[in-house]
C-alpha atoms as a PDB file:
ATOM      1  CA  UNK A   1      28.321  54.732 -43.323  1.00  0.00           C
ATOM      2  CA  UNK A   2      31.789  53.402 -43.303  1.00  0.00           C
ATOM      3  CA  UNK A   3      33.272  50.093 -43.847  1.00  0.00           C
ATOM      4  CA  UNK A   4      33.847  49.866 -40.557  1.00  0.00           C
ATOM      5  CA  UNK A   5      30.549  50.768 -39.250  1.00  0.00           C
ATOM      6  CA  UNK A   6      28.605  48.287 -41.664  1.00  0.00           C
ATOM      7  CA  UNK A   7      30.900  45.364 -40.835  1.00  0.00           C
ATOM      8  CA  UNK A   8      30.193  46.132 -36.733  1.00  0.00           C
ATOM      9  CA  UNK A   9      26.463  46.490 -38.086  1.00  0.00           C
ATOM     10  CA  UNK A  10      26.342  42.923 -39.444  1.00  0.00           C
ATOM     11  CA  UNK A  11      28.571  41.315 -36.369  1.00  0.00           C
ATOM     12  CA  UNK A  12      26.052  42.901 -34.094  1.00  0.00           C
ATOM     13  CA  UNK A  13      23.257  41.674 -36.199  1.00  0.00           C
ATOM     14  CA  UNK A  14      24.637  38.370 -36.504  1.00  0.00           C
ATOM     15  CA  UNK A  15      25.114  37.910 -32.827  1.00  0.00           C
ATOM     16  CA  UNK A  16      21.296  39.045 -32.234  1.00  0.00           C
ATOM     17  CA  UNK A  17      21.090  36.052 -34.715  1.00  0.00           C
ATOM     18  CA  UNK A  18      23.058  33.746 -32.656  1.00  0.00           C
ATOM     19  CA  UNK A  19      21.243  34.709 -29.484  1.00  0.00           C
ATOM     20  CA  UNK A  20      17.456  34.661 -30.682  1.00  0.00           C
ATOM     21  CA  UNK A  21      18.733  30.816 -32.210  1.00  0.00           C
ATOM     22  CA  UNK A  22      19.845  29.678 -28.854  1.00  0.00           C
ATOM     23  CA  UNK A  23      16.786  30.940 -27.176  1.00  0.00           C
ATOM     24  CA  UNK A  24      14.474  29.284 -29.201  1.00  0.00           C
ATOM     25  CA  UNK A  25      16.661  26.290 -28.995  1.00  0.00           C
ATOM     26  CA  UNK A  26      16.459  26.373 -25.260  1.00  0.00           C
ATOM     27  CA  UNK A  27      12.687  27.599 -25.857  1.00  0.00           C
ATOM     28  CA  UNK A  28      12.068  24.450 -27.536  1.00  0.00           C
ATOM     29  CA  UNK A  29      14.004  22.254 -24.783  1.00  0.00           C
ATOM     30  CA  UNK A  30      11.895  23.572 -22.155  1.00  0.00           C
ATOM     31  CA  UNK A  31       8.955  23.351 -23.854  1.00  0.00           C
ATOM     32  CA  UNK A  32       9.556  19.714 -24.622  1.00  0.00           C
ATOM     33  CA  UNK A  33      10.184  18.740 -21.208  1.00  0.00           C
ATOM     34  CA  UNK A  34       7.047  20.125 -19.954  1.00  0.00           C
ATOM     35  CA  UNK A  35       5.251  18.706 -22.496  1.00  0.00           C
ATOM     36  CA  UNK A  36       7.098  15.077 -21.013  1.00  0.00           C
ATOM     37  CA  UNK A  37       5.733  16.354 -17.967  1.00  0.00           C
ATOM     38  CA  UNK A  38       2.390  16.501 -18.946  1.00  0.00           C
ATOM     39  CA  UNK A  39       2.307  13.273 -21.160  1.00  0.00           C
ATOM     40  CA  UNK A  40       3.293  11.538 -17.921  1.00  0.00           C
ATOM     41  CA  UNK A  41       0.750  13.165 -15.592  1.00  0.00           C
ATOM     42  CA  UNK A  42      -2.132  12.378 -18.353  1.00  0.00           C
ATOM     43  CA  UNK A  43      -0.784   8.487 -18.170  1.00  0.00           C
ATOM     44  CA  UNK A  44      -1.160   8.561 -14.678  1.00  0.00           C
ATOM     45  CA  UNK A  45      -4.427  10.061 -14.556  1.00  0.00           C
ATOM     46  CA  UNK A  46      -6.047   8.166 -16.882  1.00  0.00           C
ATOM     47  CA  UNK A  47      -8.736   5.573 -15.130  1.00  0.00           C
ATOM     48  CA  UNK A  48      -7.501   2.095 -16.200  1.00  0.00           C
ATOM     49  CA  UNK A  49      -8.970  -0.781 -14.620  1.00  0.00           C
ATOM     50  CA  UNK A  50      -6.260  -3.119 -13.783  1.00  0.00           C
ATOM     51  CA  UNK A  51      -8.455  -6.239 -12.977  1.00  0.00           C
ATOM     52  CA  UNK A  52     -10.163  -8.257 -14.743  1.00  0.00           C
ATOM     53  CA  UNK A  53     -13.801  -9.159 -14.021  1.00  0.00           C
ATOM     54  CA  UNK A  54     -14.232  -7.421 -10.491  1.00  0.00           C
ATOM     55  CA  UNK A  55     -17.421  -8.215 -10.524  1.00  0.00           C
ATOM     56  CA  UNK A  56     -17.176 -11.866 -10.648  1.00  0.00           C
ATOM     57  CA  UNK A  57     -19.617 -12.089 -13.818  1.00  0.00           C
ATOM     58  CA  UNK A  58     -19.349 -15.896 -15.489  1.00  0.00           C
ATOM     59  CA  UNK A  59     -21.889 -19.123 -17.103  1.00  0.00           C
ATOM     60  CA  UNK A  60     -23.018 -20.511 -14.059  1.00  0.00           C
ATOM     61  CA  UNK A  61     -26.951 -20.462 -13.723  1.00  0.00           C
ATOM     62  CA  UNK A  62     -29.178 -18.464 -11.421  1.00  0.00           C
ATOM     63  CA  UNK A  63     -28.078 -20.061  -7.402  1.00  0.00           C
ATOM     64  CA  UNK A  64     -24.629 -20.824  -6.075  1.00  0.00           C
ATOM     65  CA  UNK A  65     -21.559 -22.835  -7.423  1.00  0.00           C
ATOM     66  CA  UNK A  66     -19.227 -23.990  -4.652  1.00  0.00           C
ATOM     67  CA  UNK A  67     -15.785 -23.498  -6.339  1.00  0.00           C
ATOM     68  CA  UNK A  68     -12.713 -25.224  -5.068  1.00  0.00           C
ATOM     69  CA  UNK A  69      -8.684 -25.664  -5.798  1.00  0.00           C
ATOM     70  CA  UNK A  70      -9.721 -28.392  -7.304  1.00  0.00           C
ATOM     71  CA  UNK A  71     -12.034 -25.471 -10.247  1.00  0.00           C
ATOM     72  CA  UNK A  72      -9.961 -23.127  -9.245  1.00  0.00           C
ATOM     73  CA  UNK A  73     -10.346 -20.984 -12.528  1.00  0.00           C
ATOM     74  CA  UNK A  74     -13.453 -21.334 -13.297  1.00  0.00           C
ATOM     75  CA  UNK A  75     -14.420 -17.697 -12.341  1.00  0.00           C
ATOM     76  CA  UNK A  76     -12.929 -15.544 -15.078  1.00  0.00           C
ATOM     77  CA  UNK A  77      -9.794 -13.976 -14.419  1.00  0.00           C
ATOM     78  CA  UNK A  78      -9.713 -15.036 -10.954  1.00  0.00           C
ATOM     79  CA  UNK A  79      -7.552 -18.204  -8.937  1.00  0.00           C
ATOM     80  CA  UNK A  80      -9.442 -19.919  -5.698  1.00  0.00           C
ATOM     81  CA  UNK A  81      -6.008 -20.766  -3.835  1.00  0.00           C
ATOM     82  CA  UNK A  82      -7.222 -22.291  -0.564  1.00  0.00           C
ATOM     83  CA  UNK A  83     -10.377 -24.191   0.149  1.00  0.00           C
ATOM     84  CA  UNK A  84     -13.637 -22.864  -1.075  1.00  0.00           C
ATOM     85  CA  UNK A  85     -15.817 -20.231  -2.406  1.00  0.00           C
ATOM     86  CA  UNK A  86     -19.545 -19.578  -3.249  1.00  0.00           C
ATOM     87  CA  UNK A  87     -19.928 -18.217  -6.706  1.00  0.00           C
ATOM     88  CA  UNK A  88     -23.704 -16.681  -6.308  1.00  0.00           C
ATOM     89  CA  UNK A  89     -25.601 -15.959 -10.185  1.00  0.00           C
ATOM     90  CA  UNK A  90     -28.702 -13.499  -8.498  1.00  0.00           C
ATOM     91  CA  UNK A  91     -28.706 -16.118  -4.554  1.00  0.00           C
ATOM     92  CA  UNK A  92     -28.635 -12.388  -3.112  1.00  0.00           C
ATOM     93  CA  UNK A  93     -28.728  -8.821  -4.493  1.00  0.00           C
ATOM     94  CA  UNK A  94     -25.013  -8.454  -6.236  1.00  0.00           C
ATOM     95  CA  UNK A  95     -23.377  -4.630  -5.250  1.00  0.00           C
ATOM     96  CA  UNK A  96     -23.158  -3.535  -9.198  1.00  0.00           C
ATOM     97  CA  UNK A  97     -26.544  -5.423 -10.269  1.00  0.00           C
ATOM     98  CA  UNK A  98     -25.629  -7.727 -12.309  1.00  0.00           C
ATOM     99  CA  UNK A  99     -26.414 -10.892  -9.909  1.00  0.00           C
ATOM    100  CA  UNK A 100     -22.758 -11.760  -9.187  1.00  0.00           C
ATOM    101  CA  UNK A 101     -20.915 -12.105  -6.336  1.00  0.00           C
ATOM    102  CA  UNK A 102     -18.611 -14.076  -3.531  1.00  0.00           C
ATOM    103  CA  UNK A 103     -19.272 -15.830  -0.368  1.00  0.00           C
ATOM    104  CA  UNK A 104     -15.223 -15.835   0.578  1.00  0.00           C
ATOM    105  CA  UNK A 105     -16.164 -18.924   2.811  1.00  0.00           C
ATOM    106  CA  UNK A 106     -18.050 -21.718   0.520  1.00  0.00           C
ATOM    107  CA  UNK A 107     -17.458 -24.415   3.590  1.00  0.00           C
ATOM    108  CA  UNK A 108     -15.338 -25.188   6.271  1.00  0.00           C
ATOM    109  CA  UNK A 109     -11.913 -23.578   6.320  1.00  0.00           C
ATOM    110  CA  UNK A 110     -11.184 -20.018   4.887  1.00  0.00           C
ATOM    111  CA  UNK A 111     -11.936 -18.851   0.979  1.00  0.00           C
ATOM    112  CA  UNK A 112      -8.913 -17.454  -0.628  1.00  0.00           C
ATOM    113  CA  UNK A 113      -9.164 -16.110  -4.216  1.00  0.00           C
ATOM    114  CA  UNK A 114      -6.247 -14.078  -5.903  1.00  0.00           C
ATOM    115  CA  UNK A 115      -5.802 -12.259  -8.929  1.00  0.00           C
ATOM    116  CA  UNK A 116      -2.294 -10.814 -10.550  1.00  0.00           C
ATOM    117  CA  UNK A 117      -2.380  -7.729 -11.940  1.00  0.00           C
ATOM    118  CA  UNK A 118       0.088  -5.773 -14.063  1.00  0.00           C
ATOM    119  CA  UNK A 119       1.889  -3.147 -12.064  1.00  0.00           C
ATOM    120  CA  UNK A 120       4.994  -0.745 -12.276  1.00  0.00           C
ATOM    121  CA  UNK A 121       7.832  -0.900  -9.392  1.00  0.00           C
ATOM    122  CA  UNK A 122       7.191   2.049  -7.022  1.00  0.00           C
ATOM    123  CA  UNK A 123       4.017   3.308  -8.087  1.00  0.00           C
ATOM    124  CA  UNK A 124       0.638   3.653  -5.871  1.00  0.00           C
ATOM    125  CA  UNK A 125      -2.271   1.793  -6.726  1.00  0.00           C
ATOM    126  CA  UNK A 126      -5.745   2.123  -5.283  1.00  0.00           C
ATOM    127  CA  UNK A 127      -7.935  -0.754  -4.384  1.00  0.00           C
ATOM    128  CA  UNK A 128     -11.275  -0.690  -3.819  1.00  0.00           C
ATOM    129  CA  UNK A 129     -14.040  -3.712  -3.317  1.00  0.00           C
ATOM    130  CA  UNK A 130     -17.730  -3.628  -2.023  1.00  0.00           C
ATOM    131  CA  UNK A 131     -18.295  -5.990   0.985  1.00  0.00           C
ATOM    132  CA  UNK A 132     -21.680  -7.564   2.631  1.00  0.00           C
ATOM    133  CA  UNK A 133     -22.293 -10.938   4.447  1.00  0.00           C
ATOM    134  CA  UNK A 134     -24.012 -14.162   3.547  1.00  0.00           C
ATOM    135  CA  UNK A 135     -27.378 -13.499   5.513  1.00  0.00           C
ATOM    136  CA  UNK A 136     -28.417 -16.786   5.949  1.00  0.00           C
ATOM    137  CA  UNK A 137     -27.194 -18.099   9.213  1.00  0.00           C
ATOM    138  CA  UNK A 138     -25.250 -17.052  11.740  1.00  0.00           C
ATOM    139  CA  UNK A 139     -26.226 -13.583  11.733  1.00  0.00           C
ATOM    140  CA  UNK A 140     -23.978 -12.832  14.859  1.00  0.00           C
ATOM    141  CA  UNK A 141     -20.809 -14.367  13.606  1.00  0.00           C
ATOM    142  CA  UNK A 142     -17.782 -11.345  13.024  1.00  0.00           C
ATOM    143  CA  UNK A 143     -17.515 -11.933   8.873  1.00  0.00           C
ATOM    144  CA  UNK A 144     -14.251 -10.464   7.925  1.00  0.00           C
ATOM    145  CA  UNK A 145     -12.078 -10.198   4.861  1.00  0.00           C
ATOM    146  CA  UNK A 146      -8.201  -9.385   4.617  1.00  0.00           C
ATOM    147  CA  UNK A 147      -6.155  -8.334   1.387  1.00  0.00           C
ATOM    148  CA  UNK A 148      -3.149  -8.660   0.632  1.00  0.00           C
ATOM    149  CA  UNK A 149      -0.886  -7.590  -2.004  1.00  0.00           C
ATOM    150  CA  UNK A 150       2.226  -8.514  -3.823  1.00  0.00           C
ATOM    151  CA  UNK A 151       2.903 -11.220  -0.546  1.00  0.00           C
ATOM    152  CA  UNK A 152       2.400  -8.307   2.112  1.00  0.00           C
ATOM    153  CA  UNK A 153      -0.991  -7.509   3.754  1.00  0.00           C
ATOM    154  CA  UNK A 154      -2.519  -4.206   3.524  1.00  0.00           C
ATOM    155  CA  UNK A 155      -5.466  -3.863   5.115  1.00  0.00           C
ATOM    156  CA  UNK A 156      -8.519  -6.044   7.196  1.00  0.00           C
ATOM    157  CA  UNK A 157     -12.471  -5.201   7.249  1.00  0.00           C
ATOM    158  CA  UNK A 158     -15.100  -6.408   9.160  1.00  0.00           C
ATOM    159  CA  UNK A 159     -18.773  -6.492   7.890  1.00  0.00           C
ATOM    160  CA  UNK A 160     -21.757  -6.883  10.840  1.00  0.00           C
ATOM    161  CA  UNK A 161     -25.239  -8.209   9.831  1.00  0.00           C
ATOM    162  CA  UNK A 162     -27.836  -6.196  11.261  1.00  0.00           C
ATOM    163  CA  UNK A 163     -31.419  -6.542  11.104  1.00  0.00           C
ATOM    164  CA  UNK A 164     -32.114  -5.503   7.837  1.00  0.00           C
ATOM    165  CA  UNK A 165     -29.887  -7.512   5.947  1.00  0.00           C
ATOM    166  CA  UNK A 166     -31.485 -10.067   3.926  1.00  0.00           C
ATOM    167  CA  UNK A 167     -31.196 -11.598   0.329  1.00  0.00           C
ATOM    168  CA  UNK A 168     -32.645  -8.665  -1.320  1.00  0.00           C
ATOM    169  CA  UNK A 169     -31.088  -6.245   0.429  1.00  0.00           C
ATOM    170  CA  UNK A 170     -27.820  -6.897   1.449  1.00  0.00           C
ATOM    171  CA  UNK A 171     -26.432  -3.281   2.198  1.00  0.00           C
ATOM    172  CA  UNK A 172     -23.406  -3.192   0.905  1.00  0.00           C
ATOM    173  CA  UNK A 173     -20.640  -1.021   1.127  1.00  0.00           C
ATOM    174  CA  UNK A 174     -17.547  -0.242   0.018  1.00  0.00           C
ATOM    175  CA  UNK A 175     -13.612  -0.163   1.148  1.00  0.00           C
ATOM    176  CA  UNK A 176     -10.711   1.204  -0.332  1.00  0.00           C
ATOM    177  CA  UNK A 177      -6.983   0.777   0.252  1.00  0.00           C
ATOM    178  CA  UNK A 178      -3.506   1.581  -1.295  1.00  0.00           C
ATOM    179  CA  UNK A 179      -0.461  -0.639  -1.901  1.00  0.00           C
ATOM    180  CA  UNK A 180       3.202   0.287  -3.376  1.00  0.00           C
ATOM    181  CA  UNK A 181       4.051  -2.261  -6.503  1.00  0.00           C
ATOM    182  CA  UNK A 182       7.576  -3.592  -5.893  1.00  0.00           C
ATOM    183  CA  UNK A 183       7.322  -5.234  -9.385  1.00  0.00           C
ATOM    184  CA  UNK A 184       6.132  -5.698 -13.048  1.00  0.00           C
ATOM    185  CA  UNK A 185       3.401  -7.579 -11.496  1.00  0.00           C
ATOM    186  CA  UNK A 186       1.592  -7.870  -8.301  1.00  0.00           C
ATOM    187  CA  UNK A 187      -0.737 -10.526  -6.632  1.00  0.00           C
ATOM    188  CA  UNK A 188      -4.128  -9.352  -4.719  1.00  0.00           C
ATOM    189  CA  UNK A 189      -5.458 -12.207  -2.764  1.00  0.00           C
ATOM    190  CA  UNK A 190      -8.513 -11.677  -0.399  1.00  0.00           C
ATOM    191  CA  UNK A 191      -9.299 -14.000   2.644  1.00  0.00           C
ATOM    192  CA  UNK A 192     -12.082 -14.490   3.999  1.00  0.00           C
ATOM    193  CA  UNK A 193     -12.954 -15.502   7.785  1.00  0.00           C
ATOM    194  CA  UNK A 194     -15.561 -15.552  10.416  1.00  0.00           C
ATOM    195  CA  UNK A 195     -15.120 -16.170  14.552  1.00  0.00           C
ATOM    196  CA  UNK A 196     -18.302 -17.987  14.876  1.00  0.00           C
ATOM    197  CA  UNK A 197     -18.091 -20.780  14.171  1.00  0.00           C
ATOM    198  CA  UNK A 198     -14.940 -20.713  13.402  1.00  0.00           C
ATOM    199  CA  UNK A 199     -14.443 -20.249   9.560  1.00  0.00           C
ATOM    200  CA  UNK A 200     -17.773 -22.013   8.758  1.00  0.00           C
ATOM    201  CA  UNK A 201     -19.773 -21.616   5.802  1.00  0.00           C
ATOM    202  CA  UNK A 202     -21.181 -18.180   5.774  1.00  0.00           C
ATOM    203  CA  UNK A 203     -18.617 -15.335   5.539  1.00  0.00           C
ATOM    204  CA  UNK A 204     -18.438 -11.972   4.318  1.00  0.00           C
ATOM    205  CA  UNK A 205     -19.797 -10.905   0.429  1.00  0.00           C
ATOM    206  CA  UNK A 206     -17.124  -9.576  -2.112  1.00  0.00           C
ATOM    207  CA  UNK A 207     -18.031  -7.587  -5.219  1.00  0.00           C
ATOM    208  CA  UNK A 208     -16.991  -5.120  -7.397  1.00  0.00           C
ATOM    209  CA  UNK A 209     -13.523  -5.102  -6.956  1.00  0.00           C
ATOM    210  CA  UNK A 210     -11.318  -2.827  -8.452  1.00  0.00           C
ATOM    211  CA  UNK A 211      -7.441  -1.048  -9.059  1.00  0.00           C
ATOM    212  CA  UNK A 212      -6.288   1.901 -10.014  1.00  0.00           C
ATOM    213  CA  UNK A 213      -2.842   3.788  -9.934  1.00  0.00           C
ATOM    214  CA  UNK A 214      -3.277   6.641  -8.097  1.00  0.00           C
ATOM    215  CA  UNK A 215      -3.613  10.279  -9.580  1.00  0.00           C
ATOM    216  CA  UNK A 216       0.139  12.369  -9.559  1.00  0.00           C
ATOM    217  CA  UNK A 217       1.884  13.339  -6.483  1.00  0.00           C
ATOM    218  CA  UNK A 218       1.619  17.290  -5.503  1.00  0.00           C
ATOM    219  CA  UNK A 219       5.757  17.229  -6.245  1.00  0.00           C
ATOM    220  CA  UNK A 220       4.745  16.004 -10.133  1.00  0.00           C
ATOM    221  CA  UNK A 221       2.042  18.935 -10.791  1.00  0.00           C
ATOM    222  CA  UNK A 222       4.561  21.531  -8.859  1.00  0.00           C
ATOM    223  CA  UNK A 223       7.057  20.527 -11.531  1.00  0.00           C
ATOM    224  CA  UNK A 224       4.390  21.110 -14.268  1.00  0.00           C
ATOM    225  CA  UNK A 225       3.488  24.296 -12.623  1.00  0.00           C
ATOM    226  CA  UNK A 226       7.098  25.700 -12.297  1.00  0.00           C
ATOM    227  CA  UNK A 227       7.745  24.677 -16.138  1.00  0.00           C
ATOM    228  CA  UNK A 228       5.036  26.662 -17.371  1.00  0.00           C
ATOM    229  CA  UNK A 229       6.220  29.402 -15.073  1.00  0.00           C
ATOM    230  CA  UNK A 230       9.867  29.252 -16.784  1.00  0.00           C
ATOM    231  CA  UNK A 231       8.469  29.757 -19.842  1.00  0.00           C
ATOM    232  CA  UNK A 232       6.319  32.637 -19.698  1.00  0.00           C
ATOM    233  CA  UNK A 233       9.465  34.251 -17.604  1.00  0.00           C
ATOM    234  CA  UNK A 234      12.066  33.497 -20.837  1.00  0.00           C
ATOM    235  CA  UNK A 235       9.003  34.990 -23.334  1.00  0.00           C
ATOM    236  CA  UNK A 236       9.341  37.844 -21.549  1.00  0.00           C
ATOM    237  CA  UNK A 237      12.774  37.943 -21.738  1.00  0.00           C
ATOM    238  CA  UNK A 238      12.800  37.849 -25.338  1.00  0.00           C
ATOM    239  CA  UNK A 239      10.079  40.403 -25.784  1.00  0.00           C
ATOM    240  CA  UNK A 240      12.164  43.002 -23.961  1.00  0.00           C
ATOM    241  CA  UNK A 241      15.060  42.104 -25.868  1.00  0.00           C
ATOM    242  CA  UNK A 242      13.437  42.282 -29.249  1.00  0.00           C
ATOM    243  CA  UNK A 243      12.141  45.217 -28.510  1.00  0.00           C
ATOM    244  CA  UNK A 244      15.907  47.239 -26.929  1.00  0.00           C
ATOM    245  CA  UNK A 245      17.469  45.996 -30.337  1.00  0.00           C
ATOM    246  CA  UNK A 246      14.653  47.260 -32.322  1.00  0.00           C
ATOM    247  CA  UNK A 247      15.126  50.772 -30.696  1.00  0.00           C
END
């Protein structure tokens, strides 16, 4: 072979150099992005509980503690903002089993308790709670609770007694809503109310409460999916490649 010829044989080989670098530079790039992709799905999907006791466990002995502004932190975690509450240690069958519970109205006037919660700006949260009523009197009375979040109200339930309902069995069940966080942190307050009488003394059961951010959007795992599909597409690009210069 010439001169000639073996310095064109080393450009070329040195450009097939040059080309397999950038691909596995751009290889890498992609890769690494998907990988983000992934990482951030994973976050999101991971089951954090974002409140703390939703099940209203405490120290109080076996009955019911009326708790007012005036104790309004003595329930772990939690704030009683307006009026009062009945904190019930095993009064009635608690939704998780482990004797505690809320009656949102503890006297005259609506119960409000809060909690704040760490949140991110823009992201969906799930909120769910288990709800009963106080069986003990006014069995006809509409017992309702609404909650709101971060100042704006996103949903209102009703629970009606029937016939069954009773200390021991209190047939709960549960609700679920979503909210948008518009900051670092959020505020979920739940009131509690009843039509008759007005506001008075037994109201509807809260337990269990509980929030989540929500699982990805369909947009996020499309992304994922068209990643993936970008890189299979550039191995097989190379392959063909490797294998023309190699003939």
């Amino acid at each position: 072979m010439s001169r000639f010829g073996t310095a064109r044989a080393r450009v070329n080989l040195s450009k097939r150099t040059i080309n397999r670098g950038e691909y596995s530079v751009k290889l890498k790039l992609l890769m690494a992005g998907v990988l983000a992709a992934l990482t951030t799905a994973g976050s999101a999907n991971a089951a954090t509980e974002l409140v703390v006791n939703g099940g209203f466990t405490g120290s109080i002995g076996r009955g019911v503690a009326t708790v007012s502004t005036v104790s309004a932190t003595q329930i772990a975690g939690w704030t009683v903002l307006t009026n009062y509450v009945d904190w019930s240690n095993s009064a009635w069958q608690s939704s998780d089993g482990d004797g505690y519970s809320l009656d949102l109205i503890g006297g005259f006037g609506r119960g409000v308790i809060a909690q704040t919660i760490a949140t991110q700006a823009g992201r969906t949260y799930n909120l769910t709670f288990d709800i009963s009523g106080n069986p003990d009197m006014y069995r006809d009375a509409g017992r309702f609770i609404t909650v709101s979040a971060g100042g704006a109200e996103i949903g209102a339930t009703q629970y009606v007694l029937s016939s069954a309902n009773s200390r021991q069995n209190m047939l709960w069940t549960s609700r679920s809503m979503s909210f948008v966080a518009t900051g670092a942190f959020t505020q979920i307050v739940f009131t509690g109310t009843s039509d008759d009488p007005a506001n008075c003394c037994w109201g509807a059961a809260l337990d269990n409460v509980s929030v989540m951010a929500a699982v990805p959007e369909p947009a996020t795992w499309a992304m994922m999916i068209i990643g993936f599909g970008a890189v299979g597409s550039m191995v097989r690009t190379s392959r063909r490649r490797n294998a023309f210069s190699a003939a």
